[in-house]
Protein backbone atom coordinates (compact mmCIF):
# COMPACT_ATOMS: atom_id res chain seq x y z
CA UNK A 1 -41.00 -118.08 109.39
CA UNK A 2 -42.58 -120.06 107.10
CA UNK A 3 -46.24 -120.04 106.46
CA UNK A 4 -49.13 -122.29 104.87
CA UNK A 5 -49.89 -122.50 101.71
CA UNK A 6 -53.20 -121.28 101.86
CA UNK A 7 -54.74 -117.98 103.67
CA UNK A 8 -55.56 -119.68 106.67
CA UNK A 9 -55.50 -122.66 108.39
CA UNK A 10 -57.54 -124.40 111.31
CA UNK A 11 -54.35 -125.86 113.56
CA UNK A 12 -55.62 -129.12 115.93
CA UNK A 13 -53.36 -130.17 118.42
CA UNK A 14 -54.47 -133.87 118.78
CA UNK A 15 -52.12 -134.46 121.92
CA UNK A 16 -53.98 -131.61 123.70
CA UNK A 17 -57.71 -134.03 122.49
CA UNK A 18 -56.12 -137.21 123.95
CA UNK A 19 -54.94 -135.35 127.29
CA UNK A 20 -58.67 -133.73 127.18
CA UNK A 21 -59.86 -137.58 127.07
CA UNK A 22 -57.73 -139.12 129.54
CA UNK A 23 -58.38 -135.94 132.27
CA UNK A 24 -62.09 -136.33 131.76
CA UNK A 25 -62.17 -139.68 132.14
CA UNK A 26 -60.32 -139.60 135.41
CA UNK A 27 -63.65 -137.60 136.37
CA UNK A 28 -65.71 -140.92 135.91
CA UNK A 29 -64.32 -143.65 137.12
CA UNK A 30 -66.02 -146.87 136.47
CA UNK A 31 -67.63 -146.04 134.21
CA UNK A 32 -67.22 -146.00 129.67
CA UNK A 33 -66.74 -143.52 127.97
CA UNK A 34 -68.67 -142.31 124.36
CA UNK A 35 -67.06 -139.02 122.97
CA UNK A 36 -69.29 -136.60 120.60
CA UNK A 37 -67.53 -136.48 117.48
CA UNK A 38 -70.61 -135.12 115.69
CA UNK A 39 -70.43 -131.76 113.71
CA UNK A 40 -66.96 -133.08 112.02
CA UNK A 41 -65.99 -133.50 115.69
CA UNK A 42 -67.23 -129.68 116.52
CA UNK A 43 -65.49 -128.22 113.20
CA UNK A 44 -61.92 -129.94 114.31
CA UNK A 45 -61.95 -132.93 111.81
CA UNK A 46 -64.09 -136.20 112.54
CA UNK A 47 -61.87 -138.82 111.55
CA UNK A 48 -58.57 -137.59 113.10
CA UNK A 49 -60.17 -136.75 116.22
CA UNK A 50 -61.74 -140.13 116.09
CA UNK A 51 -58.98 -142.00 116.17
CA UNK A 52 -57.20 -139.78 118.75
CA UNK A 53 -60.24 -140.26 121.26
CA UNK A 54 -60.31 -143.98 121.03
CA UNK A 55 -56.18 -144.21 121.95
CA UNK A 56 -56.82 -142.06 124.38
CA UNK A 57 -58.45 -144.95 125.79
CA UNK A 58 -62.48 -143.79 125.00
CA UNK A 59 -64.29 -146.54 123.83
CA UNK A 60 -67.16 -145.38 122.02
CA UNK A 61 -67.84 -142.96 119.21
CA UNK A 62 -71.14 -140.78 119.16
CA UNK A 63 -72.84 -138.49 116.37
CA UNK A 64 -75.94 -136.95 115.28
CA UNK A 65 -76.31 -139.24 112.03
CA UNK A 66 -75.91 -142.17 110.30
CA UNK A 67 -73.72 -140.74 107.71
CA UNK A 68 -71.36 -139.57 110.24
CA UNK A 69 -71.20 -143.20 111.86
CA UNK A 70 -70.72 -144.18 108.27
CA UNK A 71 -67.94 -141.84 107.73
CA UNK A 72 -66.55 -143.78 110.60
CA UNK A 73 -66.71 -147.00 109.45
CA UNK A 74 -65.26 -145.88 105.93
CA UNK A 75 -62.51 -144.82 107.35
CA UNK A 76 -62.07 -148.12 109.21
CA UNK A 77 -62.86 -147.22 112.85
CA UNK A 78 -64.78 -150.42 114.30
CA UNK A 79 -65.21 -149.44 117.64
CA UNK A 80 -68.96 -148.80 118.74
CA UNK A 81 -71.01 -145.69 117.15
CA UNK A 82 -73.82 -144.53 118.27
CA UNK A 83 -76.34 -142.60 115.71
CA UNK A 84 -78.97 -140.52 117.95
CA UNK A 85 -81.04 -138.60 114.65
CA UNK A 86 -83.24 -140.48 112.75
CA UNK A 87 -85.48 -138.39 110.19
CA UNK A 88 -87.48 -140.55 107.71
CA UNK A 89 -85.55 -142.21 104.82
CA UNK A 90 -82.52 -142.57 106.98
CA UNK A 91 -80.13 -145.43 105.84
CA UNK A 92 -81.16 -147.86 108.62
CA UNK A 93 -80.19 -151.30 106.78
CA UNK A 94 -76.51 -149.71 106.40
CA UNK A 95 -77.00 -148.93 109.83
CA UNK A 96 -77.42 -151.95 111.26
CA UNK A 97 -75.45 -153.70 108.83
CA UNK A 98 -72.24 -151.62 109.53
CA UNK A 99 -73.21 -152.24 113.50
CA UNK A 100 -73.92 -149.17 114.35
CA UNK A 101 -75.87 -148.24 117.42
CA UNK A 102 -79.39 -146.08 116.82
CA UNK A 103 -80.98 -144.26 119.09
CA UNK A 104 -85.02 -144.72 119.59
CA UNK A 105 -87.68 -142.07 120.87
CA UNK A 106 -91.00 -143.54 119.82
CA UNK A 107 -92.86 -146.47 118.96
CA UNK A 108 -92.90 -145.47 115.23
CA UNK A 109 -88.90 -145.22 115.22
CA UNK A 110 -88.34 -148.86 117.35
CA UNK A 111 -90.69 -150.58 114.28
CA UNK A 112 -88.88 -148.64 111.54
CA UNK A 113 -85.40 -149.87 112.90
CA UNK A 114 -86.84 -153.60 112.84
CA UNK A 115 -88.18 -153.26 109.82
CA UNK A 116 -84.96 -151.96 108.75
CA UNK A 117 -82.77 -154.90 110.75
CA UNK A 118 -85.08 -157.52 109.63
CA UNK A 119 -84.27 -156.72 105.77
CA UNK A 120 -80.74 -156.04 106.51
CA UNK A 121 -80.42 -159.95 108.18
CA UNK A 122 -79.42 -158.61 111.60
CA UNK A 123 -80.82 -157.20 114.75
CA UNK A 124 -79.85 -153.67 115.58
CA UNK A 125 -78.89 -152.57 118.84
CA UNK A 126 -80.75 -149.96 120.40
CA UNK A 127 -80.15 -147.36 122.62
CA UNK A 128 -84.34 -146.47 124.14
CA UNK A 129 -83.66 -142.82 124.34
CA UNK A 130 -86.41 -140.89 127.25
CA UNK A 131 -87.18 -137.22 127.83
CA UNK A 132 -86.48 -136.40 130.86
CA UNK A 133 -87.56 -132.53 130.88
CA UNK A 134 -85.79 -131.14 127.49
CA UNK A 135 -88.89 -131.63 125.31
CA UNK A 136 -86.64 -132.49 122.77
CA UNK A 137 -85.70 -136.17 121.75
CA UNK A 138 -86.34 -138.86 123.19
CA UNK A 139 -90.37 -140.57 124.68
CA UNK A 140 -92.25 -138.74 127.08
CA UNK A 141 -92.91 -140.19 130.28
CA UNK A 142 -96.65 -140.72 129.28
CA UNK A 143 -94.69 -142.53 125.93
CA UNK A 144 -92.02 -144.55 128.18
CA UNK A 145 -93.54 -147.73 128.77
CA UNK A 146 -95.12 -148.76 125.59
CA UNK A 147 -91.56 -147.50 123.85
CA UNK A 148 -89.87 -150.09 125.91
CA UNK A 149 -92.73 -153.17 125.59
CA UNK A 150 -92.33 -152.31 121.74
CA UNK A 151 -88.49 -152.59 122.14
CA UNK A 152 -88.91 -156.08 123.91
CA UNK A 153 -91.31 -157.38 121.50
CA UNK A 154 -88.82 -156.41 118.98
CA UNK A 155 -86.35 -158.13 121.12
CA UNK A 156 -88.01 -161.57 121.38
CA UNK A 157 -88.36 -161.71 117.42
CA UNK A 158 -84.71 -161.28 117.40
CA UNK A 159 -84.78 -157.96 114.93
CA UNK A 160 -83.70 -155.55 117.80
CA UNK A 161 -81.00 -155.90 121.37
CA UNK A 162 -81.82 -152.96 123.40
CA UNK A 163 -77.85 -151.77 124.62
CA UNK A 164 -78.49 -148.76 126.28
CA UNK A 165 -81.20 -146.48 128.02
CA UNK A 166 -80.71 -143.02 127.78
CA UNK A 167 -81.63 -139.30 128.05
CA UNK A 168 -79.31 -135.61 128.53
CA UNK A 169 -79.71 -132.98 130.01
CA UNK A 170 -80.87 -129.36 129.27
CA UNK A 171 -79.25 -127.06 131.45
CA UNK A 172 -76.19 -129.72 133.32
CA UNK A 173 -74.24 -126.22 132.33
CA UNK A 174 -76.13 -123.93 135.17
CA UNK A 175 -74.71 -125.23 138.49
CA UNK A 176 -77.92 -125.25 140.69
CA UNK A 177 -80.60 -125.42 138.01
CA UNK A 178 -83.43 -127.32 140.16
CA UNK A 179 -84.52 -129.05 136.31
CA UNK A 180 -80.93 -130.78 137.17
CA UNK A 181 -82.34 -132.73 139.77
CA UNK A 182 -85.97 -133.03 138.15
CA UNK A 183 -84.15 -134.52 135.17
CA UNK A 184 -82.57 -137.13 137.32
CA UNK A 185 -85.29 -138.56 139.59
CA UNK A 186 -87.47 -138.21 135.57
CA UNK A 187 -84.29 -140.87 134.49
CA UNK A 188 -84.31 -142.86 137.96
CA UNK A 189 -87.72 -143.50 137.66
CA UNK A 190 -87.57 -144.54 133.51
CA UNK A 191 -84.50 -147.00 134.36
CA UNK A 192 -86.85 -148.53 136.82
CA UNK A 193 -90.20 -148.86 134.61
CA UNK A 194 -87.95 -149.93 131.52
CA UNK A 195 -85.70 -152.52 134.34
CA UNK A 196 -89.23 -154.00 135.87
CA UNK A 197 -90.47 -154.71 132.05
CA UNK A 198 -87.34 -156.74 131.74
CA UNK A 199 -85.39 -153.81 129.85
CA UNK A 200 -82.51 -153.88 132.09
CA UNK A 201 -79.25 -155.72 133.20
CA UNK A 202 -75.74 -155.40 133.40
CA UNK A 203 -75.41 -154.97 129.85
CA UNK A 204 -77.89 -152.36 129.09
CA UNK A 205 -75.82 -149.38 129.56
CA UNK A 206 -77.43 -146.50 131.56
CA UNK A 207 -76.14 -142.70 130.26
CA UNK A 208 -77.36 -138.85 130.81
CA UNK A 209 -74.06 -136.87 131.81
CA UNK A 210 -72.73 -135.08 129.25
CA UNK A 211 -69.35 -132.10 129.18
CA UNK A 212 -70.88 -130.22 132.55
CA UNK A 213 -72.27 -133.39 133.96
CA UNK A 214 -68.93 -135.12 134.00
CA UNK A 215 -67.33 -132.35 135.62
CA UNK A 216 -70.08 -131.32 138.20
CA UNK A 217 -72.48 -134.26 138.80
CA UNK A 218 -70.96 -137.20 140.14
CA UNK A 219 -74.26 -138.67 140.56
CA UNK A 220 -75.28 -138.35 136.85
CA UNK A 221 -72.68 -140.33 135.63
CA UNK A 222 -74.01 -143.93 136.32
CA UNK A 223 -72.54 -146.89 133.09
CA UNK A 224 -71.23 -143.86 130.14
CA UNK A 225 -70.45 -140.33 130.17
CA UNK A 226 -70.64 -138.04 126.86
CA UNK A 227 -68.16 -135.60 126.79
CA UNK A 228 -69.04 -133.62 123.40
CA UNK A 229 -67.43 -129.83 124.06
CA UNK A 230 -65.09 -130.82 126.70
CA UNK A 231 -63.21 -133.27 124.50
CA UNK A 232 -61.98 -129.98 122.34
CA UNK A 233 -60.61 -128.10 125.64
CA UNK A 234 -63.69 -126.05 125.83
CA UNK A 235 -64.93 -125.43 129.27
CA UNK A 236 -68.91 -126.49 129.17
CA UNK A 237 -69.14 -123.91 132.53
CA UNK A 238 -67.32 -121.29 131.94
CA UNK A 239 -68.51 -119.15 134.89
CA UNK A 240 -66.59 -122.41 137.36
CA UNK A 241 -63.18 -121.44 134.54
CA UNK A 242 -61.56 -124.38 132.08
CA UNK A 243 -60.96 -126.97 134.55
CA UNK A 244 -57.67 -128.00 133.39
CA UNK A 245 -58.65 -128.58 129.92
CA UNK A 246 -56.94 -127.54 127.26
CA UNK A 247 -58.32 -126.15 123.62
CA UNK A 248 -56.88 -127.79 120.32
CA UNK A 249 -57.63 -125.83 117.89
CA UNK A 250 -56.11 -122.53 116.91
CA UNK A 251 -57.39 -120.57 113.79
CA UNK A 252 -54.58 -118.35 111.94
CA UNK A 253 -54.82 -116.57 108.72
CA UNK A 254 -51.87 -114.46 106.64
CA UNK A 255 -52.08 -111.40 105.77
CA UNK A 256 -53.68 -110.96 102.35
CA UNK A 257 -52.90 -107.07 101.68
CA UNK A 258 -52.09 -103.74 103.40
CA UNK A 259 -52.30 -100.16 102.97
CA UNK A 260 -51.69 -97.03 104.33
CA UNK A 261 -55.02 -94.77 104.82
CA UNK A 262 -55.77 -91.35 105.76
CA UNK A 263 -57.54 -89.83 108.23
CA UNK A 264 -61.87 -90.53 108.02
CA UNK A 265 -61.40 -93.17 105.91
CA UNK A 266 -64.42 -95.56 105.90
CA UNK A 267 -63.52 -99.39 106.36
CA UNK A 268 -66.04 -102.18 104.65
CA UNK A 269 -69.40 -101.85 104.06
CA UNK A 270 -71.28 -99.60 105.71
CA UNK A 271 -67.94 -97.39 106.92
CA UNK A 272 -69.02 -99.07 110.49
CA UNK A 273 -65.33 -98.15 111.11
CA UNK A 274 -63.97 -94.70 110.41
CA UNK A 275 -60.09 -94.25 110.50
CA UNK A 276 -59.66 -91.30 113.21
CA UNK A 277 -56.33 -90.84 111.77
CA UNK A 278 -53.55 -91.71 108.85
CA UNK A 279 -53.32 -95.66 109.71
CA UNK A 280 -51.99 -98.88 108.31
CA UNK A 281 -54.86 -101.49 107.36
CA UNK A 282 -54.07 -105.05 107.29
CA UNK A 283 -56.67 -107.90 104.78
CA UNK A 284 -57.32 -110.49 106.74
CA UNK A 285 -58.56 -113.45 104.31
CA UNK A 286 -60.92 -115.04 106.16
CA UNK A 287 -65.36 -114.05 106.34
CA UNK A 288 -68.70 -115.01 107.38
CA UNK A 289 -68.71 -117.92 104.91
CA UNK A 290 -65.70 -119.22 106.44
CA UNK A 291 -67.54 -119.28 110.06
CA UNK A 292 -66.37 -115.93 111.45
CA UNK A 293 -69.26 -114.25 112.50
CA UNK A 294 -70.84 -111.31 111.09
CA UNK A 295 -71.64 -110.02 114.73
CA UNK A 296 -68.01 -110.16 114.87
CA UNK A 297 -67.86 -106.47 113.38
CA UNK A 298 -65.89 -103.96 115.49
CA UNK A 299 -66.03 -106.49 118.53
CA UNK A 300 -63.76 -109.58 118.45
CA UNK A 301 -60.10 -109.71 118.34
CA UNK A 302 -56.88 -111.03 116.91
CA UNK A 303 -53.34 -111.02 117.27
CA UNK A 304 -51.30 -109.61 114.45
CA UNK A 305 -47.90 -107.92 115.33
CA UNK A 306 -47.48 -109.42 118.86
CA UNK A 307 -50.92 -107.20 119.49
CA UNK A 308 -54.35 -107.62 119.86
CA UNK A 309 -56.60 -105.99 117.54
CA UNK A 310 -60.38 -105.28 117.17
CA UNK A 311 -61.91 -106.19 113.46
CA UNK A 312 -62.15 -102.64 111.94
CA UNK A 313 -65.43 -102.61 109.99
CA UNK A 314 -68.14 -104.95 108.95
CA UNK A 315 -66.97 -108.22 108.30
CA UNK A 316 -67.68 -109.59 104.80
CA UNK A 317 -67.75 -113.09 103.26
CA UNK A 318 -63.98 -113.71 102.47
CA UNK A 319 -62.07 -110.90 104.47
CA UNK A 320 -62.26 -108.38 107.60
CA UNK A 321 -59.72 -105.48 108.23
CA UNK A 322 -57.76 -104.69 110.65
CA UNK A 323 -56.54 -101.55 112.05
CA UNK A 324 -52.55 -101.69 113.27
CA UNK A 325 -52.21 -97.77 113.36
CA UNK A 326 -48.42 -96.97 112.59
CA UNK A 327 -47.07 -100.60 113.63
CA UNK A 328 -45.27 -102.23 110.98
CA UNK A 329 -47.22 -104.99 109.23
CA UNK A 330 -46.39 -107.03 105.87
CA UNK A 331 -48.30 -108.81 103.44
CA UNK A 332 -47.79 -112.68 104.44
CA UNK A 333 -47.83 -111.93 108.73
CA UNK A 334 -49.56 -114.42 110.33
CA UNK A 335 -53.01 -113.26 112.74
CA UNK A 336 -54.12 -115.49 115.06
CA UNK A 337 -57.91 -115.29 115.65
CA UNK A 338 -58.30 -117.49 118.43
CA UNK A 339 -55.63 -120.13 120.15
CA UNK A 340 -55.02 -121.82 123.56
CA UNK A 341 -54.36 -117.81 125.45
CA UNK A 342 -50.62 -118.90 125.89
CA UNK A 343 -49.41 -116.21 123.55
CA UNK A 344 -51.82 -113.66 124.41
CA UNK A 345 -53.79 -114.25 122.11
CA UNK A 346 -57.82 -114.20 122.04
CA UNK A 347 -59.48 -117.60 122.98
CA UNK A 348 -62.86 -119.22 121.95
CA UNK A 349 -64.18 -118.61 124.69
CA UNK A 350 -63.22 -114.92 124.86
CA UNK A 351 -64.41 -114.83 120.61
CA UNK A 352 -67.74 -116.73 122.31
CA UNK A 353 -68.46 -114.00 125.34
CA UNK A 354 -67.37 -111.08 122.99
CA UNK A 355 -70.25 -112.15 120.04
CA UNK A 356 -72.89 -113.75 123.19
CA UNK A 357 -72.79 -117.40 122.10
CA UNK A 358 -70.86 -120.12 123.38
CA UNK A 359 -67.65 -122.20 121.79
CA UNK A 360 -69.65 -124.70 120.63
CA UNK A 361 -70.61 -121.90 117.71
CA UNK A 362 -67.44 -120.36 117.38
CA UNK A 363 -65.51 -123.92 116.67
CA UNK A 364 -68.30 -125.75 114.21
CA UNK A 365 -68.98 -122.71 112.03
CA UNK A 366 -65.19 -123.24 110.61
CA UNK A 367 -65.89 -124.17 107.11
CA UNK A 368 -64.38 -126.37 104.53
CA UNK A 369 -61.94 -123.52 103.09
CA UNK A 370 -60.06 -123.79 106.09
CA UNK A 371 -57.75 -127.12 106.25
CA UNK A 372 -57.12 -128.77 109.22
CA UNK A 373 -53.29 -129.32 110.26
CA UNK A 374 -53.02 -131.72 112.49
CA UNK A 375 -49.62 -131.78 115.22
């Protein structure tokens, strides 16, 4: 066996991302697709997964910031990005100068983007972004229709193109959830305002649906869907199971050092974990600052020996323990903390239900000290 070159290593199957791409877009037919590469595509490498979303036949990029879009654009990806957080001092004129797409929620951020376009020589395109019921981004309904007269004023001065009219959803991931179909008569009835004022037309693109809503509202998907979580094999409703999808990433570590303890021996800080017996402990290189999660202690599990194990004691910022008993174990074995389940081995999802959070968590929180290998 040969193993990597550094303690662990974030493996991200890119085939299993394209596959992910092409089976959710057979869920939308008709209409384009933007994938959610924010988050370093959610921890599995932005640029790689970029380019392995748009041959899969996706033809737009989104993330949270400019910089990300940016990132993008350095690397030389020149298919549409869409930018959706603005905070003040954003670089706007690279924005719109690079073409990429920003996302507008008040009357404030429409005249800072022409400001922005009008010094950078261009007019930016704009995607009028509307709360529909997450009191989060995006103009409230009593904020809708002077948002979109500012955008067309904007428009006739030639500064701004309004592209797309937009909102998401808050809880598309609870089948049932009556906000679900609050949130789409709230959009219905925005399109219409914003398509009387003259802010419509076959090229203004129309999107809410993101992961769940691809997979469980048919009617939400109307121009562009936004799978974000989905893309990565990740089911966004677990309780309806993985829906075919498949996860691409799989997060192993080596063995960094073992020993032989004896009985009531007290593991990490805190002896959280007391040895109920002479046992072999296994290092396992790999902490808090490196995204596995502190809650982790004496809950999750990994594979190591062709077993599962629980983390033995608290987990620190570089390493956790593990407890193999009298099974044999040498410095350099590979653990696998989470994969795809075809081994038997522990999956996000199972890391995400074991610590109560979700995959999104367990996947972005993988930090820098753990390269991506891409197959």
């Amino acid at each position: 066996m040969s193993f990597p070159m550094t303690p662990a290593e974030a493996r991200v199957d890119l085939s299993a991302i394209r596959e992910n791409v092409r089976q959710l877009a057979s869920h939308a037919p008709g209409a384009e697709m933007m994938v959610a590469v924010k988050a370093d595509a959610y921890g599995h490498g932005l640029v790689p997964v970029a380019r392995a979303c748009l041959e899969a036949g996706a033809g737009r990029l989104g993330t949270a910031y400019i910089r990300e879009a940016l990132d993008l654009r350095a690397a030389g990806i020149t298919a549409p990005i869409l930018a959706w957080i603005i905070p003040p001092g954003e670089p706007l004129e690279q924005a719109v100068g690079h073409d990429i797409e920003l996302s507008a929620s008040s009357v404030s951020m429409i005249d800072a983007i022409a400001d922005a376009a009008a010094e950078a020589g261009g007019a930016a395109r704009v995607h009028l972004k509307v709360d529909t019921g997450m009191s989060r981004g995006g103009a409230t309904a009593a904020e809708w229709a002077a948002l979109v007269q500012r955008a067309l004023r904007h428009q006739a001065e030639g500064v701004i193109e309004i592209v797309g009219l937009w909102s998401h959803f808050a809880c598309a991931d609870i089948p049932g959830d009556p906000s679900i179909a609050a949130q789409l008569a709230a959009f219905d009835e925005a399109l219409h305002i914003a398509e009387k004022a003259g802010a419509g037309g076959s090229h203004v693109i129309r999107h809410i649906a993101n992961s769940a809503a691809i997979l469980t509202l048919p009617q939400a998907r109307y121009d562009l869907v936004r799978p974000g979580i989905a893309t990565f094999g990740l089911s966004p409703v677990p309780r309806l199971g993985g829906f075919g999808l498949h996860p691409a990433m799989t997060l192993v570590a080596r063995i960094a050092l073992v020993k032989r303890v004896p009985a009531r021996s007290g593991v990490s800080y805190g002896h959280l974990y007391v040895t109920d017996r002479e046992t072999t402990l296994g290092l396992v290189p790999l902490g808090y600052a490196d995204g596995v999660l502190r809650h982790a202690t004496n809950v999750a599990e990994v594979m190591a020996g062709g077993r599962r194990r629980r983390i033995a004691g608290r987990v620190c910022m570089d390493q956790f323990m593990i407890d193999v008993g009298d099974d044999p174990l040498t410095e350099g074995d590979e653990v696998i903390l989470f994969g795809d389940g075809s081994r038997g081995e522990p999956t996000a999802q199972e890391w995400a239900d074991s610590l109560d959070t979700i995959t999104h968590e367990i996947v972005t929180r993988i930090g820098s000290r753990v390269p991506r290998v891409y197959r």
